[in-house]
PDB file of N, CA and C in Angstrom:
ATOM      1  N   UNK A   1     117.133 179.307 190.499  1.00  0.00           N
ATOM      2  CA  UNK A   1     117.794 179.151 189.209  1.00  0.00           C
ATOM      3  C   UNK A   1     118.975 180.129 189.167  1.00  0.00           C
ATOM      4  N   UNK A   2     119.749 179.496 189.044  1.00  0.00           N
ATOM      5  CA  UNK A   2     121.102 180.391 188.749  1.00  0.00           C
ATOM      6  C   UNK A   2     121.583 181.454 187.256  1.00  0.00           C
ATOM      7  N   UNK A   3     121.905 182.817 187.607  1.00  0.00           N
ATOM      8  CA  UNK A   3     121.963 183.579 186.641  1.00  0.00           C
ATOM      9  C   UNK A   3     122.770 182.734 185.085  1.00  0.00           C
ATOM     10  N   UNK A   4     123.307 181.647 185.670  1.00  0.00           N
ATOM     11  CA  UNK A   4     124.276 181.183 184.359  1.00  0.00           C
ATOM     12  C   UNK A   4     122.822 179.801 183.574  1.00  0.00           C
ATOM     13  N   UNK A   5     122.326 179.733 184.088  1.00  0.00           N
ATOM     14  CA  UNK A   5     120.896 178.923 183.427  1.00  0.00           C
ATOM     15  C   UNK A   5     120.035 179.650 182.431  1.00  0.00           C
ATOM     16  N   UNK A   6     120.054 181.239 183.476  1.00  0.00           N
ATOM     17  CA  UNK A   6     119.389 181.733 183.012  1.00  0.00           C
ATOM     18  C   UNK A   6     119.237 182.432 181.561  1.00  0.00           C
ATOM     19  N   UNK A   7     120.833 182.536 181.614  1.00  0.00           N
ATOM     20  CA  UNK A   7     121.114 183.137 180.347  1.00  0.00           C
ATOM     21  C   UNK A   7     121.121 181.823 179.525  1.00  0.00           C
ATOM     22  N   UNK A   8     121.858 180.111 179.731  1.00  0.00           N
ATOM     23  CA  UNK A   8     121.417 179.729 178.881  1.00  0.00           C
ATOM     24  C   UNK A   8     119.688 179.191 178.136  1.00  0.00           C
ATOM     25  N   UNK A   9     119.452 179.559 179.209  1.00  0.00           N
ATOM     26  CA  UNK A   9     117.858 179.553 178.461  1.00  0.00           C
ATOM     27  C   UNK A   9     117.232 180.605 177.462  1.00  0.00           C
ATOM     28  N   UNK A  10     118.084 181.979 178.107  1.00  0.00           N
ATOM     29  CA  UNK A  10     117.662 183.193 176.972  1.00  0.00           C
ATOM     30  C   UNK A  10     118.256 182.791 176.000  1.00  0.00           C
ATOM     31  N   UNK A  11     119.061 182.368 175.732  1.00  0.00           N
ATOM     32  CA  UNK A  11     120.372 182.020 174.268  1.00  0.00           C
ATOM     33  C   UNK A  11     119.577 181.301 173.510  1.00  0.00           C
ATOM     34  N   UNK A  12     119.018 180.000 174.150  1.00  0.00           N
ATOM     35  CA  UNK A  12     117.811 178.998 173.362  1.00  0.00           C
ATOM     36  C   UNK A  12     116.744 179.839 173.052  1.00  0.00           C
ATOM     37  N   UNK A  13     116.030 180.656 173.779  1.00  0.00           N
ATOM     38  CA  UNK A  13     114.497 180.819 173.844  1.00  0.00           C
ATOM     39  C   UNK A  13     114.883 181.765 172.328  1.00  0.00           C
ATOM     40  N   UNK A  14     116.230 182.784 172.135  1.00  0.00           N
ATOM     41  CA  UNK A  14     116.393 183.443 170.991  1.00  0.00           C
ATOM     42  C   UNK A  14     117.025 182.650 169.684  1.00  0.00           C
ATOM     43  N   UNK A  15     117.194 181.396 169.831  1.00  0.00           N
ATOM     44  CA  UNK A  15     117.277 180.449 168.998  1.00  0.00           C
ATOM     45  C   UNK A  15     116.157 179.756 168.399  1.00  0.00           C
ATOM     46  N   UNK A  16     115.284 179.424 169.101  1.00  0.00           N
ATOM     47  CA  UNK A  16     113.699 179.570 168.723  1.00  0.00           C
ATOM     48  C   UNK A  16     113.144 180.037 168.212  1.00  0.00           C
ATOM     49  N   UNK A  17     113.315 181.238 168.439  1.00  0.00           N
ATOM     50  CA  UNK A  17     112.543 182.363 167.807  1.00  0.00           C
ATOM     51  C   UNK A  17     112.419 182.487 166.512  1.00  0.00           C
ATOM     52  N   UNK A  18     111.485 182.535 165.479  1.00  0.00           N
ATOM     53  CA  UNK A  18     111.587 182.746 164.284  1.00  0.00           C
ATOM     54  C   UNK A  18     111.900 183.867 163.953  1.00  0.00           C
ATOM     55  N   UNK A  19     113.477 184.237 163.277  1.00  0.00           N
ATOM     56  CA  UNK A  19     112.918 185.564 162.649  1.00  0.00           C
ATOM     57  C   UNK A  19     112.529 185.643 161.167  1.00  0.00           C
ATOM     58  N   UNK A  20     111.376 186.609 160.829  1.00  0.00           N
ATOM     59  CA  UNK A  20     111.396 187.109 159.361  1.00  0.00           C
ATOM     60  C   UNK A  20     112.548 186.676 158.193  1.00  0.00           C
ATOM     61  N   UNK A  21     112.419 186.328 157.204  1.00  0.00           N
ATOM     62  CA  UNK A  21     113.501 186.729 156.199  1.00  0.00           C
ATOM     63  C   UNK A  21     113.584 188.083 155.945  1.00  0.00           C
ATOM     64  N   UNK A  22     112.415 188.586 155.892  1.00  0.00           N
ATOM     65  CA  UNK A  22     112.718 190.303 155.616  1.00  0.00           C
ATOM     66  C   UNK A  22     113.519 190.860 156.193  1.00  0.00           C
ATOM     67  N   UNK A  23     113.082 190.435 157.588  1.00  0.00           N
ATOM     68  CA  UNK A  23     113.666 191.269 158.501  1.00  0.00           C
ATOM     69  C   UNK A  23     115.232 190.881 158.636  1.00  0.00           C
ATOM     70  N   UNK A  24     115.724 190.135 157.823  1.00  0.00           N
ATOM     71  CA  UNK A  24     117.076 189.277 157.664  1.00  0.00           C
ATOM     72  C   UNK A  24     117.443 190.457 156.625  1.00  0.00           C
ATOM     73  N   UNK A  25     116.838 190.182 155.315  1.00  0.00           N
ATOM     74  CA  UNK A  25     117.357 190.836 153.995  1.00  0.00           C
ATOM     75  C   UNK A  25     117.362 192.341 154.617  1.00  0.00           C
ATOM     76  N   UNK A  26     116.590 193.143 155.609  1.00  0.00           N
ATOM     77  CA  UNK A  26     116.556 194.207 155.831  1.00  0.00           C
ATOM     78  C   UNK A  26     118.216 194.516 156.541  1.00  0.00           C
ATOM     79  N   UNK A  27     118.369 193.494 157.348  1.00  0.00           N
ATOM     80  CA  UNK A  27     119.301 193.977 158.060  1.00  0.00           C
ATOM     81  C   UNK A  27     120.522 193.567 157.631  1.00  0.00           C
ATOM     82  N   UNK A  28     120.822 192.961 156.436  1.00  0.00           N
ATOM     83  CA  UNK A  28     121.674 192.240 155.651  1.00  0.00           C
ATOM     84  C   UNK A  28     121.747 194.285 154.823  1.00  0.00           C
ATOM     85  N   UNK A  29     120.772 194.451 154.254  1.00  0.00           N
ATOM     86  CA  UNK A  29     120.880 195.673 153.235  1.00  0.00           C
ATOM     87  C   UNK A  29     121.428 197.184 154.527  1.00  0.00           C
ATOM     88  N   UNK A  30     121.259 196.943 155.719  1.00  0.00           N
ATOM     89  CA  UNK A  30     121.825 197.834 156.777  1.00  0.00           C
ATOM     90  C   UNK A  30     123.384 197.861 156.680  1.00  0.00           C
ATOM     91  N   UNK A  31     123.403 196.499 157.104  1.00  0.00           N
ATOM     92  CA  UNK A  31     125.214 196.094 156.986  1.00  0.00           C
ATOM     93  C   UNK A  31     125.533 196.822 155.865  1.00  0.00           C
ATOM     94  N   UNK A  32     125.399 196.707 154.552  1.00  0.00           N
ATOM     95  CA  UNK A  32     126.004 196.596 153.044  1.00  0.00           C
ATOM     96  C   UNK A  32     126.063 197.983 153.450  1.00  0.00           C
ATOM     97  N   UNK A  33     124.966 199.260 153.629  1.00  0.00           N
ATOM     98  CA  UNK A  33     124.587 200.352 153.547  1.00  0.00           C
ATOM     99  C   UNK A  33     125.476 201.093 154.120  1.00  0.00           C
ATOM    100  N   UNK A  34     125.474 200.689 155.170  1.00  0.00           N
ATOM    101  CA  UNK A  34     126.277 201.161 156.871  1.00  0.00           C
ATOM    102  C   UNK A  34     128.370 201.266 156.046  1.00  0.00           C
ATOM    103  N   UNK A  35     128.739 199.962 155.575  1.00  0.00           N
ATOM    104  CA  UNK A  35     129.968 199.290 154.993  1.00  0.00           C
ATOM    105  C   UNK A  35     129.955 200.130 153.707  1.00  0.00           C
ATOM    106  N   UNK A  36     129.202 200.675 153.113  1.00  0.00           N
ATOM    107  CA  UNK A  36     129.358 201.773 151.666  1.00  0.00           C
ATOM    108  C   UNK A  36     129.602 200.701 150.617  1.00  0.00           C
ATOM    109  N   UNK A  37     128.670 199.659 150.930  1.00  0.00           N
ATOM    110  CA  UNK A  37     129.224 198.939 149.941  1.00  0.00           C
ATOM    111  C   UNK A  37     128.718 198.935 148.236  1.00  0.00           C
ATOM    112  N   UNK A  38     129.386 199.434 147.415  1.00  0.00           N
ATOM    113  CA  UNK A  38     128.343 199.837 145.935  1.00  0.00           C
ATOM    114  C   UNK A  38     129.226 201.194 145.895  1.00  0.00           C
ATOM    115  N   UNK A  39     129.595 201.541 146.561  1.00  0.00           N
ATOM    116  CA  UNK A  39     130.264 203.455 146.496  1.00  0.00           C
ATOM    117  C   UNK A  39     131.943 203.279 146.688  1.00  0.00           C
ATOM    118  N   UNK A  40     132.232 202.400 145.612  1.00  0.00           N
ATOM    119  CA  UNK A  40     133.465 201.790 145.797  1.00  0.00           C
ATOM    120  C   UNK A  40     133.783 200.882 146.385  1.00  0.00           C
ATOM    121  N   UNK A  41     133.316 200.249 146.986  1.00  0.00           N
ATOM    122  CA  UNK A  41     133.791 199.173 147.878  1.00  0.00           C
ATOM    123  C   UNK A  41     132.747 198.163 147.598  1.00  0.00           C
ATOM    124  N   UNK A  42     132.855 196.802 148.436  1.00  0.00           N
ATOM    125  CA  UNK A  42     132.273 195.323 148.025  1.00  0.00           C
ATOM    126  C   UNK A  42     132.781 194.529 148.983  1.00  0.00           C
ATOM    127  N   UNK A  43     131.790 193.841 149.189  1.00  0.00           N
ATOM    128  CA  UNK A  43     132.088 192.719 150.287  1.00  0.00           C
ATOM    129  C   UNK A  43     132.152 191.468 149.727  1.00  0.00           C
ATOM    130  N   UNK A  44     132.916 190.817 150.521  1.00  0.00           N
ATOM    131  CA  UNK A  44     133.658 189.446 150.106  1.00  0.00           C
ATOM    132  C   UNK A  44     131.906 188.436 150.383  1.00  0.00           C
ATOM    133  N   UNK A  45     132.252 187.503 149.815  1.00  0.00           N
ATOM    134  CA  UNK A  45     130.979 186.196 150.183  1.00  0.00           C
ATOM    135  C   UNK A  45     130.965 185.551 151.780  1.00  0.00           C
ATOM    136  N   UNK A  46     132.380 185.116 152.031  1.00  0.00           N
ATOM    137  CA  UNK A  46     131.948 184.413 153.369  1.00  0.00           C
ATOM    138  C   UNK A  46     131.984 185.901 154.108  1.00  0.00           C
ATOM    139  N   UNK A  47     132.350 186.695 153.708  1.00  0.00           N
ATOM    140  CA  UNK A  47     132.244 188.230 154.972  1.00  0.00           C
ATOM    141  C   UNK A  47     130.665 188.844 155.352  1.00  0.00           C
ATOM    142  N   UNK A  48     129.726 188.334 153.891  1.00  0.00           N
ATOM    143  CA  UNK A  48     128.360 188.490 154.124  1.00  0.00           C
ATOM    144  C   UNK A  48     127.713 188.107 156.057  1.00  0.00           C
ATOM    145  N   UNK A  49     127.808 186.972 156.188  1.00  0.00           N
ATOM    146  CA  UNK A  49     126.882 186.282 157.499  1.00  0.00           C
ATOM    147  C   UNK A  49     127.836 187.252 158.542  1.00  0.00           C
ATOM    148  N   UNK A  50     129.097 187.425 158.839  1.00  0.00           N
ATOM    149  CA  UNK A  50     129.791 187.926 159.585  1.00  0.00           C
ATOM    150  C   UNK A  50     129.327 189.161 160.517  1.00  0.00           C
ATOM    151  N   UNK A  51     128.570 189.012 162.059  1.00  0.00           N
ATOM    152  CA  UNK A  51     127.936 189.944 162.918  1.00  0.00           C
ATOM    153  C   UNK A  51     126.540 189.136 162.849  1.00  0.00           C
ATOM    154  N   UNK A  52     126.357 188.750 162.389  1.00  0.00           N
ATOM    155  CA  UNK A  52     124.862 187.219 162.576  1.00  0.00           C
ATOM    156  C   UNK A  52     125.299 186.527 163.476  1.00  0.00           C
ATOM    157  N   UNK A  53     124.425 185.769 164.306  1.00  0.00           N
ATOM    158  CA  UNK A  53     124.244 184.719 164.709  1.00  0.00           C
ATOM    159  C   UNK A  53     124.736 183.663 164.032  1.00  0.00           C
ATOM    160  N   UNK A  54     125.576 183.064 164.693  1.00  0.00           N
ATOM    161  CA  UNK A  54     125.924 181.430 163.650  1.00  0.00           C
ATOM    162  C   UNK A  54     124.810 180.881 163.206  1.00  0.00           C
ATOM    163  N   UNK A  55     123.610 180.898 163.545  1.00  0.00           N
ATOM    164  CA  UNK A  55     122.574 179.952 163.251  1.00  0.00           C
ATOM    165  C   UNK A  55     121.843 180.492 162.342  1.00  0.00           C
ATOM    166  N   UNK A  56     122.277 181.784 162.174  1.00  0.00           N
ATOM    167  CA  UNK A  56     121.556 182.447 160.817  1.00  0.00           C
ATOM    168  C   UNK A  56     122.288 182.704 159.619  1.00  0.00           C
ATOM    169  N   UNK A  57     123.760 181.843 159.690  1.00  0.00           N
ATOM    170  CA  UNK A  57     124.657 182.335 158.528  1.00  0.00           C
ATOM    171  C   UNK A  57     124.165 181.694 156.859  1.00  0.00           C
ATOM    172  N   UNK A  58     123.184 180.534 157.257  1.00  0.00           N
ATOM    173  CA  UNK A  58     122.738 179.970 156.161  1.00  0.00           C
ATOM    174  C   UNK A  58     121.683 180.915 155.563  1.00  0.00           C
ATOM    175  N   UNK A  59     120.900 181.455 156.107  1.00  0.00           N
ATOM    176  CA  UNK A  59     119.524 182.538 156.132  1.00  0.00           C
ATOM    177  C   UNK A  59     120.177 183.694 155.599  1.00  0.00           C
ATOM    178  N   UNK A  60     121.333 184.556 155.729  1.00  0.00           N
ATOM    179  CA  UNK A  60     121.985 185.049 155.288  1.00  0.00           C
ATOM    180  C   UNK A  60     121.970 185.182 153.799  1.00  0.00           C
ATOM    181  N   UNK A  61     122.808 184.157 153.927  1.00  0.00           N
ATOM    182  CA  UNK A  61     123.433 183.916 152.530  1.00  0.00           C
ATOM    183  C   UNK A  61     122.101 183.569 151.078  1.00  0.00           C
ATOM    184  N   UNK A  62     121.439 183.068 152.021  1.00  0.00           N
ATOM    185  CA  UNK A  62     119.854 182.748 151.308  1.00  0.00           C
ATOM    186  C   UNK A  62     119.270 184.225 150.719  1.00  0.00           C
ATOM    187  N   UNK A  63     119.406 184.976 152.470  1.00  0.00           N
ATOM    188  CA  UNK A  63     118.635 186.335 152.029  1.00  0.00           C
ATOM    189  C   UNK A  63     119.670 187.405 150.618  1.00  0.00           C
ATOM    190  N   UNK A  64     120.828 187.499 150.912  1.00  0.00           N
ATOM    191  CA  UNK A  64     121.749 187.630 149.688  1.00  0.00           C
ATOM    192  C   UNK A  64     121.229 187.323 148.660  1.00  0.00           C
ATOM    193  N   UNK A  65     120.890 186.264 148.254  1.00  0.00           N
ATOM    194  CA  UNK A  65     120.644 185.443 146.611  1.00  0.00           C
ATOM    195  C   UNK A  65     119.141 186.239 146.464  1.00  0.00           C
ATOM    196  N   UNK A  66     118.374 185.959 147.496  1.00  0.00           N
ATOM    197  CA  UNK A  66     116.773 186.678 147.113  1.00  0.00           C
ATOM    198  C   UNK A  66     117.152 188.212 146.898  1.00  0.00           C
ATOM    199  N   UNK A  67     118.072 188.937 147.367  1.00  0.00           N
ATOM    200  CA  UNK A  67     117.661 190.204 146.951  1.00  0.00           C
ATOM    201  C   UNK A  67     118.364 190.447 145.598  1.00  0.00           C
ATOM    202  N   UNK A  68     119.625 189.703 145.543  1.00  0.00           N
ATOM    203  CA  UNK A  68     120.051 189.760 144.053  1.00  0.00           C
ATOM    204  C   UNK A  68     118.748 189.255 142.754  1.00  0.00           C
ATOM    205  N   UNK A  69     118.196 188.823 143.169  1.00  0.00           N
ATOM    206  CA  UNK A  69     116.988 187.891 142.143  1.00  0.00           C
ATOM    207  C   UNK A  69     116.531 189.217 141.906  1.00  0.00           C
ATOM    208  N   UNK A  70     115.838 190.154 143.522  1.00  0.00           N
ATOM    209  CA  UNK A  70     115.266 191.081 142.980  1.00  0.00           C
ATOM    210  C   UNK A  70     115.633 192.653 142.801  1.00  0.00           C
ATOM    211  N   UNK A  71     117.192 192.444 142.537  1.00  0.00           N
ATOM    212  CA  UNK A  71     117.822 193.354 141.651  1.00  0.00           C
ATOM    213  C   UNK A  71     118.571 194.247 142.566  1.00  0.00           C
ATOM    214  N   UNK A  72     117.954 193.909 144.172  1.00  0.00           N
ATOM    215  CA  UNK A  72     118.397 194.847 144.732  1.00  0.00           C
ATOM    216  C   UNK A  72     120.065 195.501 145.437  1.00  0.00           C
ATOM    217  N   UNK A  73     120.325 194.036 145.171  1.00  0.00           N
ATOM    218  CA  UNK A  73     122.354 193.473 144.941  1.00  0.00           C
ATOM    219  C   UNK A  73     122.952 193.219 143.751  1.00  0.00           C
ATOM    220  N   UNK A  74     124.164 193.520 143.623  1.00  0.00           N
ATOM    221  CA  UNK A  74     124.290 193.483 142.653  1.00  0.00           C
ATOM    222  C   UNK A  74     125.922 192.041 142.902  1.00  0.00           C
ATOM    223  N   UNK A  75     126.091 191.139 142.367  1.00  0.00           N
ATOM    224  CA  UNK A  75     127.140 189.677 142.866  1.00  0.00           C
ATOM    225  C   UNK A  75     127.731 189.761 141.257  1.00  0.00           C
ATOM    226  N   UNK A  76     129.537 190.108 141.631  1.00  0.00           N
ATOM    227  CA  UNK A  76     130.072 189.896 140.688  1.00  0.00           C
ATOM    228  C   UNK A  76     131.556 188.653 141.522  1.00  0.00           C
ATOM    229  N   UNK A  77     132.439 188.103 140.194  1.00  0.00           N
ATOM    230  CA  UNK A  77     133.201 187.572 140.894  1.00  0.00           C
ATOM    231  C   UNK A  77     134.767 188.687 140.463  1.00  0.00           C
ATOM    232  N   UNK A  78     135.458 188.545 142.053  1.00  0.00           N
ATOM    233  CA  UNK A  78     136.851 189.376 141.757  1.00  0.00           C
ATOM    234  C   UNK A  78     137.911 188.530 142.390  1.00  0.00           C
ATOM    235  N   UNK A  79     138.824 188.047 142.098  1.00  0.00           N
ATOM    236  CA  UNK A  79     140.183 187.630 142.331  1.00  0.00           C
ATOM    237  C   UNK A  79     139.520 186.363 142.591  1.00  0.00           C
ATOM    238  N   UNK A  80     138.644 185.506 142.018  1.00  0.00           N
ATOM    239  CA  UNK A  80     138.480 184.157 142.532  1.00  0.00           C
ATOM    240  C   UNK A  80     137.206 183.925 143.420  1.00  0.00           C
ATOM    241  N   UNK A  81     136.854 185.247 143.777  1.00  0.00           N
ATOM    242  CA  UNK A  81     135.712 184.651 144.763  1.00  0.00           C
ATOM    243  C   UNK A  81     134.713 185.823 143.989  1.00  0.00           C
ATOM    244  N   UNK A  82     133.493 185.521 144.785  1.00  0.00           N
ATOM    245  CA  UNK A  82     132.166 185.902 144.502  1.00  0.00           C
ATOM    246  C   UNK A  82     132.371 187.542 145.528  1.00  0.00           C
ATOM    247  N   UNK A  83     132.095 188.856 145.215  1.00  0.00           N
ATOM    248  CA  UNK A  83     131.698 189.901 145.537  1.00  0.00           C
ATOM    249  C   UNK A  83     130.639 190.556 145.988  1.00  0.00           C
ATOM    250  N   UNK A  84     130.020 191.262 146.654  1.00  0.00           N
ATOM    251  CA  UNK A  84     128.293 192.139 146.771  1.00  0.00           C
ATOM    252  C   UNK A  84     128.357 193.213 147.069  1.00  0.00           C
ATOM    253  N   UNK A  85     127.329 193.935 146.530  1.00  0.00           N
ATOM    254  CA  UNK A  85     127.505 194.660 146.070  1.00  0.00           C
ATOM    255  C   UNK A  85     126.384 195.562 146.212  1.00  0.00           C
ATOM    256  N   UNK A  86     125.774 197.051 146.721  1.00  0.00           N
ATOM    257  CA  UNK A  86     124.538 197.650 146.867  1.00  0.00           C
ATOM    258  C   UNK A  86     124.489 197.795 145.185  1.00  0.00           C
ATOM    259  N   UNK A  87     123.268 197.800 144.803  1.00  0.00           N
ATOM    260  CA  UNK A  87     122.604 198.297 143.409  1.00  0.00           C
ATOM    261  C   UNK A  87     122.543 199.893 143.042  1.00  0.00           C
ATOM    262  N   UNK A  88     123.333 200.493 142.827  1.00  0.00           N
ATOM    263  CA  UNK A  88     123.364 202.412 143.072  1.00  0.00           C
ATOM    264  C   UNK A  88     121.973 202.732 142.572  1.00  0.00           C
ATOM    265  N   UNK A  89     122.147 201.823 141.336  1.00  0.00           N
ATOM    266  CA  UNK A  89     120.268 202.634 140.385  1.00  0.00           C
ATOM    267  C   UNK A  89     119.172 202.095 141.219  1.00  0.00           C
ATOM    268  N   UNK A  90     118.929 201.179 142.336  1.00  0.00           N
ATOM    269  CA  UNK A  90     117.787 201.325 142.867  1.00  0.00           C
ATOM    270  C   UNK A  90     118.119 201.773 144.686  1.00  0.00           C
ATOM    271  N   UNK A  91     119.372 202.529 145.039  1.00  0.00           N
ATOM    272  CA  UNK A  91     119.265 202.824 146.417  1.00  0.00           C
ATOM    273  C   UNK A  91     118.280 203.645 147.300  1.00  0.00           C
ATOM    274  N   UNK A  92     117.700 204.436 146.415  1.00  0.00           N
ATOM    275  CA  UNK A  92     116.347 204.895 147.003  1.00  0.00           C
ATOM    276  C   UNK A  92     115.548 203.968 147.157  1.00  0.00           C
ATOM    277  N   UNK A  93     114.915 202.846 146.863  1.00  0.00           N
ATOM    278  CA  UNK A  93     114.059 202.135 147.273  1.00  0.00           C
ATOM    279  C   UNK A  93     114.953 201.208 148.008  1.00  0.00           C
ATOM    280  N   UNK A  94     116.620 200.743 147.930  1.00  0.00           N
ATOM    281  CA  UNK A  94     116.866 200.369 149.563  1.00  0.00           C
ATOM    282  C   UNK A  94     117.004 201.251 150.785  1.00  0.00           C
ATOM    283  N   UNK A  95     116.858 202.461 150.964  1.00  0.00           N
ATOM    284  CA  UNK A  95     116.885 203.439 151.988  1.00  0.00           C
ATOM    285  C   UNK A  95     115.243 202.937 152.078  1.00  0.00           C
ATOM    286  N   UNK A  96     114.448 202.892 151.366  1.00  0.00           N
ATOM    287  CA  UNK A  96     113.203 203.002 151.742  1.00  0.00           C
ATOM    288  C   UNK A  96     113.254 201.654 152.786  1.00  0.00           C
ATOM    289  N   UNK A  97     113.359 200.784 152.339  1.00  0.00           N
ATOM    290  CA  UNK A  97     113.565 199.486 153.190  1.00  0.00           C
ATOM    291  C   UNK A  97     114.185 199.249 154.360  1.00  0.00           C
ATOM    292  N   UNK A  98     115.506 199.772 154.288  1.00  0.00           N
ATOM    293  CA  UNK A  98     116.131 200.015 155.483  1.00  0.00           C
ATOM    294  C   UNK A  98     115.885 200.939 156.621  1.00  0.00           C
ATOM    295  N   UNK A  99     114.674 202.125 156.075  1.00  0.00           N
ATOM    296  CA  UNK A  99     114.273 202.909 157.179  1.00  0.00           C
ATOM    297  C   UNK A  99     112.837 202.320 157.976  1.00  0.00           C
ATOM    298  N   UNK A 100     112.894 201.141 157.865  1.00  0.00           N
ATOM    299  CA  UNK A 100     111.469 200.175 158.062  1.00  0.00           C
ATOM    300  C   UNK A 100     111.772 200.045 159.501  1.00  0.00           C
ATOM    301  N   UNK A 101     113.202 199.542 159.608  1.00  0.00           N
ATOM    302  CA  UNK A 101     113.671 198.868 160.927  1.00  0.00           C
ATOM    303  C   UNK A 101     114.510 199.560 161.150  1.00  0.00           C
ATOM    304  N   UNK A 102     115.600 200.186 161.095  1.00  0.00           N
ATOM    305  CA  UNK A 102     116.729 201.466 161.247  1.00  0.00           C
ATOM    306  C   UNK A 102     116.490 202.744 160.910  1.00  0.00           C
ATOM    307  N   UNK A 103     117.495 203.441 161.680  1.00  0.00           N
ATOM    308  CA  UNK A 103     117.513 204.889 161.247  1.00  0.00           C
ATOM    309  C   UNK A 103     118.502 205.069 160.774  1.00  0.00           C
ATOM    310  N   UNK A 104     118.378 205.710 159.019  1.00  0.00           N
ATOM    311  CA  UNK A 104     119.826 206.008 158.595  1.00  0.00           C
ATOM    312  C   UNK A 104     119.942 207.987 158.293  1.00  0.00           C
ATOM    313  N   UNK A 105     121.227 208.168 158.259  1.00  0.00           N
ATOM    314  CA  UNK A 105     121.651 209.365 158.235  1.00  0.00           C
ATOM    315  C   UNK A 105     120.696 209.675 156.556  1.00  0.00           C
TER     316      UNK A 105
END
């Protein structure tokens, strides 16, 4: 089997793979964290999935809406489009989350 098979089989076999939503929303709340986003700054909507997998940009955007439900984003709209935003009043319990799967400063 040739090394160029091989990798396309790893590409599938990690296309397969189920991951978590958590483990989505976790690493969705890394990005935001990592980007300072809530401490002045905000990320655009289609900029959310951006460093995902194409095949997870829908899961993304999904995991986005679930954490806004549970307060933990905060989605306003600016110049026409939709914004996101870390929640400042609950960032201790997203550090708690984000130190599940990452290490933050």
């Amino acid at each position: 089997m040739s090394l160029f098979s091989q990798l396309i089989r790893m590409t599938i076999d990690l296309k397969e793979k189920e991951i978590p939503d958590e483990e989505i929303e976790v690493a969705l709340l890394h990005k935001l964290f990592i980007m300072r986003a809530g401490i002045g700054y905000h990320i655009y909507e289609p900029d959310l999935p951006k460093g995902f997998p194409p095949h997870l940009h829908k899961r993304v955007l999904k995991a986005a809406k679930n954490l806004h439900k549970k307060g933990l984003l905060n989605k306003f709209p600016h110049r026409g489009e939709t914004v996101w935003q870390l929640n400042l009043n609950r960032i201790n319990e997203i550090k708690e989350r984000i130190k599940v799967f990452y290490e933050i400063p």
